[in-house]
N, C-alpha and C. Protein backbone atom coordinates (compact mmCIF):
# COMPACT_ATOMS: atom_id res chain seq x y z
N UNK A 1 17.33 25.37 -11.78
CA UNK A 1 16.67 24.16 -11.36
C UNK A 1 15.33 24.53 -10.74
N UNK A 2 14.75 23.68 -11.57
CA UNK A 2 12.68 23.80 -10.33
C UNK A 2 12.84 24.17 -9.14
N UNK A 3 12.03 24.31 -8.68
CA UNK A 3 11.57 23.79 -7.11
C UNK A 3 10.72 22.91 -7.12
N UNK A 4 10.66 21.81 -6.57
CA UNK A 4 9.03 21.03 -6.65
C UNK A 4 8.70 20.92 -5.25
N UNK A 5 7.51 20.63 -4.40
CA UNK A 5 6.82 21.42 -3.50
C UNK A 5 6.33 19.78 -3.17
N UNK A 6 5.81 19.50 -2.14
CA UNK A 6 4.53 18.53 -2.10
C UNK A 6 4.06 19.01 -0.85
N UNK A 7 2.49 18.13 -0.99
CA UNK A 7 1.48 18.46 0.35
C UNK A 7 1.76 17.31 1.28
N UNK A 8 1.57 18.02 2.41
CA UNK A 8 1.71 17.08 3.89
C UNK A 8 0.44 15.75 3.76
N UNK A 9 0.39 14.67 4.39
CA UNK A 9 -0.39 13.89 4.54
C UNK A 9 -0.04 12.98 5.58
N UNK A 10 -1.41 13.14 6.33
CA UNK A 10 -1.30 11.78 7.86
C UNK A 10 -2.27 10.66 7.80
N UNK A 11 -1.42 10.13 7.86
CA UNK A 11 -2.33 8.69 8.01
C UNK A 11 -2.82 8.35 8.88
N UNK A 12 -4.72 8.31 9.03
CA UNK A 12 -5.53 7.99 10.17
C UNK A 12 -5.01 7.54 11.22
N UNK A 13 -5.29 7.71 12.81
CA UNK A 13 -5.08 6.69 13.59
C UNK A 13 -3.65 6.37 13.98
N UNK A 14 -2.52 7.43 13.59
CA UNK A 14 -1.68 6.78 14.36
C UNK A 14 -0.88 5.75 13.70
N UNK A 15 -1.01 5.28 12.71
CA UNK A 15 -0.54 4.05 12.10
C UNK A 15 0.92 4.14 11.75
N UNK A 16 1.88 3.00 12.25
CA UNK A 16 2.82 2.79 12.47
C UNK A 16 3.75 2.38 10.68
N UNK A 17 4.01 2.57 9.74
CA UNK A 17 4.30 2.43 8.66
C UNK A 17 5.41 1.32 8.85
N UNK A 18 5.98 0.13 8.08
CA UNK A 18 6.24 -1.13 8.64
C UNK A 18 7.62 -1.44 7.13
N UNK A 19 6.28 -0.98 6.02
CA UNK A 19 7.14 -1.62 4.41
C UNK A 19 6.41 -0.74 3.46
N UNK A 20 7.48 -0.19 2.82
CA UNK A 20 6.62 0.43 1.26
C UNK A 20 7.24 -0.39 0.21
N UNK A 21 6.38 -0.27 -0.90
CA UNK A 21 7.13 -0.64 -2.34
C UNK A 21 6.12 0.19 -3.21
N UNK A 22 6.93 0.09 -4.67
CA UNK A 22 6.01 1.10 -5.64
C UNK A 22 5.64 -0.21 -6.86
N UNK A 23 5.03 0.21 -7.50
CA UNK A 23 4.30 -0.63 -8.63
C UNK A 23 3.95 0.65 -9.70
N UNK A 24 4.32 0.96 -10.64
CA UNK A 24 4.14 1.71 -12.07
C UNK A 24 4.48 3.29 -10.87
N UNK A 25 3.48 4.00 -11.13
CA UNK A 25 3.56 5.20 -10.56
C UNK A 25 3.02 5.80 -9.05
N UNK A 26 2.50 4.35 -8.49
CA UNK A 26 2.09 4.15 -7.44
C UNK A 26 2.51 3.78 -6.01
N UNK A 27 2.59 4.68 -5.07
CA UNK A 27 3.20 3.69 -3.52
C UNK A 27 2.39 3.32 -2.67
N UNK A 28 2.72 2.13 -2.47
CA UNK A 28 2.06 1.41 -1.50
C UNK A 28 2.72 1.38 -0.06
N UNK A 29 2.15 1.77 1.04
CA UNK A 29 2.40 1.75 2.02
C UNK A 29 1.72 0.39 3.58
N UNK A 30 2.55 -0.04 3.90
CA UNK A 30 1.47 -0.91 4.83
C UNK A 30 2.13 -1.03 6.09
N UNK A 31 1.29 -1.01 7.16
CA UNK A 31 1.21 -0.80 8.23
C UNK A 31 1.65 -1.84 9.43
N UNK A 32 2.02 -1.49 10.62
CA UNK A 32 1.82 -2.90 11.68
C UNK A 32 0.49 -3.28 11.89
N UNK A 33 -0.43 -1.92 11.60
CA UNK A 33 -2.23 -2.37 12.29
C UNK A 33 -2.24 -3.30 10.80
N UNK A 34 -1.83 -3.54 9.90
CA UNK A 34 -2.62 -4.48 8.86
C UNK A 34 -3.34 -3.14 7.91
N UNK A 35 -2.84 -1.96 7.69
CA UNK A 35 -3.49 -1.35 6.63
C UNK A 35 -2.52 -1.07 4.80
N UNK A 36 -2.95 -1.14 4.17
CA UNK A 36 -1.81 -0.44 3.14
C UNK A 36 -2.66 0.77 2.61
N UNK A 37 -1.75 1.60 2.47
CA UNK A 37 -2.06 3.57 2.02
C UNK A 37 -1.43 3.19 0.77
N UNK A 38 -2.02 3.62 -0.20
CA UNK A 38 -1.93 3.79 -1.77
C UNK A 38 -1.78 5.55 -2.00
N UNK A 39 -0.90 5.27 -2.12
CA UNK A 39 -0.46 7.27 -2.32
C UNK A 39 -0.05 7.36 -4.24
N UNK A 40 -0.66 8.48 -4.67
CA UNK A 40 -0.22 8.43 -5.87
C UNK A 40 -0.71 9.96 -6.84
N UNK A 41 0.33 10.64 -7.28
CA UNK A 41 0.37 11.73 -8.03
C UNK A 41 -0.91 12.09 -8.67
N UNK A 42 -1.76 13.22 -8.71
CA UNK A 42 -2.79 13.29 -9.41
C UNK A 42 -2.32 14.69 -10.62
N UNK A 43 -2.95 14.56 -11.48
CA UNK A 43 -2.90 15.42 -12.66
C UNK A 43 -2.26 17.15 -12.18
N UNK A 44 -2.53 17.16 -11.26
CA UNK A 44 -2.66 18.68 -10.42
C UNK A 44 -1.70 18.54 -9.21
N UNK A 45 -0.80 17.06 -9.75
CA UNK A 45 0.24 17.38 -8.49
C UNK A 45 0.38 17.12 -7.18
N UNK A 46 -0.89 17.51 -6.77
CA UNK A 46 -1.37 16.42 -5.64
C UNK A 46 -1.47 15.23 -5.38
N UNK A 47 -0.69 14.84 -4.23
CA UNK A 47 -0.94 13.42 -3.59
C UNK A 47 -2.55 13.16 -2.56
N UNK A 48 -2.74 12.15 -4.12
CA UNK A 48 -4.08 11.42 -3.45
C UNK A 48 -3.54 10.27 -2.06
N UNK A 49 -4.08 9.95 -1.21
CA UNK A 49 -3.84 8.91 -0.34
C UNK A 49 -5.29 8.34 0.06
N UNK A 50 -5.19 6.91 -0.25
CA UNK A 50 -6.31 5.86 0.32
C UNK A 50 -6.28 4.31 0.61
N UNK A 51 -6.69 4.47 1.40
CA UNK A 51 -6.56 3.33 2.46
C UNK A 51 -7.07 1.77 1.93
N UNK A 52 -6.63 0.64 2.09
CA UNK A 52 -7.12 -0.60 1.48
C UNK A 52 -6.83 -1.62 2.39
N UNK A 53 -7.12 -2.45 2.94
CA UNK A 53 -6.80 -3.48 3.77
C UNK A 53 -7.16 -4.88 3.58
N UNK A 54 -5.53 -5.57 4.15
CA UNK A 54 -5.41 -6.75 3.75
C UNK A 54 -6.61 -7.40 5.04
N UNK A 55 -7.36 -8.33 5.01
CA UNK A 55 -8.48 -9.05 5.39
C UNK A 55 -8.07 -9.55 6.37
N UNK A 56 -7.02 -10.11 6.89
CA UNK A 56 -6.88 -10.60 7.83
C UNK A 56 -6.42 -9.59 9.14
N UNK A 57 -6.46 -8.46 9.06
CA UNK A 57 -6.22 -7.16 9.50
C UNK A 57 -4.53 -7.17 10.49
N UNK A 58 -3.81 -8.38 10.11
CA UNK A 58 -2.24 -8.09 10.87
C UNK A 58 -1.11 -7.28 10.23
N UNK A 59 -0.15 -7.32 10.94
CA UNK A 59 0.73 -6.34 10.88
C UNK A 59 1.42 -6.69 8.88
N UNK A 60 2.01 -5.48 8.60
CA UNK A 60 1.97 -5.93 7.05
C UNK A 60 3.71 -5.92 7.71
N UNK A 61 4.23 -7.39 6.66
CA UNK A 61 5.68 -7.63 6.70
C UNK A 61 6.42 -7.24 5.61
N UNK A 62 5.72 -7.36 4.50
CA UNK A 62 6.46 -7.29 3.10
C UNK A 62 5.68 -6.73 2.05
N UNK A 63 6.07 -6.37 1.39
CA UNK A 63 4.95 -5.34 0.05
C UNK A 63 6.08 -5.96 -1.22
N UNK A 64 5.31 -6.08 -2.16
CA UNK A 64 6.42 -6.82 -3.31
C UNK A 64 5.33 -6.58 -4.41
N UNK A 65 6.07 -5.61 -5.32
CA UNK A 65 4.90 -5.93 -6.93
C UNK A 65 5.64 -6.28 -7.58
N UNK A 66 5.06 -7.00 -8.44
CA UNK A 66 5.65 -7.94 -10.11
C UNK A 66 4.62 -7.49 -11.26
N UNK A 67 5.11 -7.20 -11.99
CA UNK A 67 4.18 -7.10 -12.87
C UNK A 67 2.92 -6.35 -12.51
N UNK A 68 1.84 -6.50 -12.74
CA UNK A 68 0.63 -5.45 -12.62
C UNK A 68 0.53 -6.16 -10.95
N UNK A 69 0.65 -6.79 -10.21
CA UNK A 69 0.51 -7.41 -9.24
C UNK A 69 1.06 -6.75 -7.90
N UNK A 70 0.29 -6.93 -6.78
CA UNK A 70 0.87 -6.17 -5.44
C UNK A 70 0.65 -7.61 -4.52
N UNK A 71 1.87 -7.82 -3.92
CA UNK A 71 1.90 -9.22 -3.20
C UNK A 71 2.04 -8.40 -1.47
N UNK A 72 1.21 -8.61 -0.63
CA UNK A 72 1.46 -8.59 0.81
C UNK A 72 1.51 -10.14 1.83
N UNK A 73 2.96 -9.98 2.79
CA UNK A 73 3.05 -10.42 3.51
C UNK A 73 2.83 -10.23 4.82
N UNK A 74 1.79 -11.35 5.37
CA UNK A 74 1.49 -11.00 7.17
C UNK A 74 2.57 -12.14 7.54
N UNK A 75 2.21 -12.07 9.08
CA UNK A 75 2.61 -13.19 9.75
C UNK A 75 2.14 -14.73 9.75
N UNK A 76 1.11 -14.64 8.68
CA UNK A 76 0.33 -16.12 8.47
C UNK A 76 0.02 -16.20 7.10
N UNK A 77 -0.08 -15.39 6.24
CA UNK A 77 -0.35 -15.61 5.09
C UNK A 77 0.26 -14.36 3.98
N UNK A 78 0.11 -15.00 2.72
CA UNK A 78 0.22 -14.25 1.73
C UNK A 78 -0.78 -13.44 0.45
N UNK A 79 -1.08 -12.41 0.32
CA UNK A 79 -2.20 -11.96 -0.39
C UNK A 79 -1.58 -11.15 -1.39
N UNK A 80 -2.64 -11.40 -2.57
CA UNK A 80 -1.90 -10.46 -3.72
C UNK A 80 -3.38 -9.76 -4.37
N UNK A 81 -2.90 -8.51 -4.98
CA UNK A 81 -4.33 -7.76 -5.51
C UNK A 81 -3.20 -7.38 -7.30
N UNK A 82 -4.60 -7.36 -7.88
CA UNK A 82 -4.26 -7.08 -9.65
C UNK A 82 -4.44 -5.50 -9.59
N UNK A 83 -4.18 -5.37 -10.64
CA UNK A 83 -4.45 -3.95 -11.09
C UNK A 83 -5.88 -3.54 -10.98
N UNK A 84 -6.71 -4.73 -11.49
CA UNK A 84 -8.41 -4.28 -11.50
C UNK A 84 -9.34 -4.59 -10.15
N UNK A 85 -8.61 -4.86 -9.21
CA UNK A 85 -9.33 -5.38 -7.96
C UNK A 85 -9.49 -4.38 -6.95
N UNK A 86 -9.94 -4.27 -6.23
CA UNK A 86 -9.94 -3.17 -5.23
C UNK A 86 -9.38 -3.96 -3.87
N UNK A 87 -9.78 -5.46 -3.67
CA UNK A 87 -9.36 -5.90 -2.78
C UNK A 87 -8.36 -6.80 -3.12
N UNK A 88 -7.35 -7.08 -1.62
CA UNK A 88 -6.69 -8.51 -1.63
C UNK A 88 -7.06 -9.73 -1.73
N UNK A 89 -6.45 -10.60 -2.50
CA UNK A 89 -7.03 -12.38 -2.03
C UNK A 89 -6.00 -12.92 -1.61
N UNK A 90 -6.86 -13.87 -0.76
CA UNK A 90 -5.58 -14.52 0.26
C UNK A 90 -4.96 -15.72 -0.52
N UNK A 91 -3.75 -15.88 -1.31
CA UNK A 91 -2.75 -16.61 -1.99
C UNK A 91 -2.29 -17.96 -1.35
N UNK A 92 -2.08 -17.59 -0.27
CA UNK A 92 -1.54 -19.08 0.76
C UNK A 92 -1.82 -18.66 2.17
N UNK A 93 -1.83 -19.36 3.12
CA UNK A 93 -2.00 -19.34 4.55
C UNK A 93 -0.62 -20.26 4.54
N UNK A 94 -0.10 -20.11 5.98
CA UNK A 94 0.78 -20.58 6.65
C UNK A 94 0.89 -21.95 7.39
């Protein structure tokens, strides 16, 4: 049997990790400060990690993908980002 190995990674600041979910080959991570960490395998094995934030900057409740889609829940609203977006849009308010 292999061994498979991975590299350490910290997330700026302390940030308190809250909800993950994955979408294709990708994890999404999101925070109580309101951040989500996109961690994801690169060609060479390495875990890339980068940071994206939902706009209203609160604590993240829920992470949910469907389809090419990444849905985040705060405490007031709901935001979802596509595959081709870099940012969230805010879906509903509370």
């Amino acid at each position: 049997m292999a061994r498979k190995s991975w590299s350490r990674f910290i997330f700026a600041f302390n940030e308190t990790i809250t909800v993950a979910a994955h979408l294709g080959g990708v994890i999404f991570a999101g925070t109580r400060e309101g951040s989500i960490y996109v961690l994801q395998q690169e060609s060479n094995l390495k875990v890339s990690v980068r940071n994206i934030r939902v706009p209203a900057f609160t604590p993240i409740i829920a992470l949910q993908g469907f389809g090419k889609n990444l849905y985040a829940l705060t405490d007031t609203a709901i935001y979802y980002k596509d595959e081709y977006s870099d940012d969230f849009v805010l879906l509903k308010n509370f």
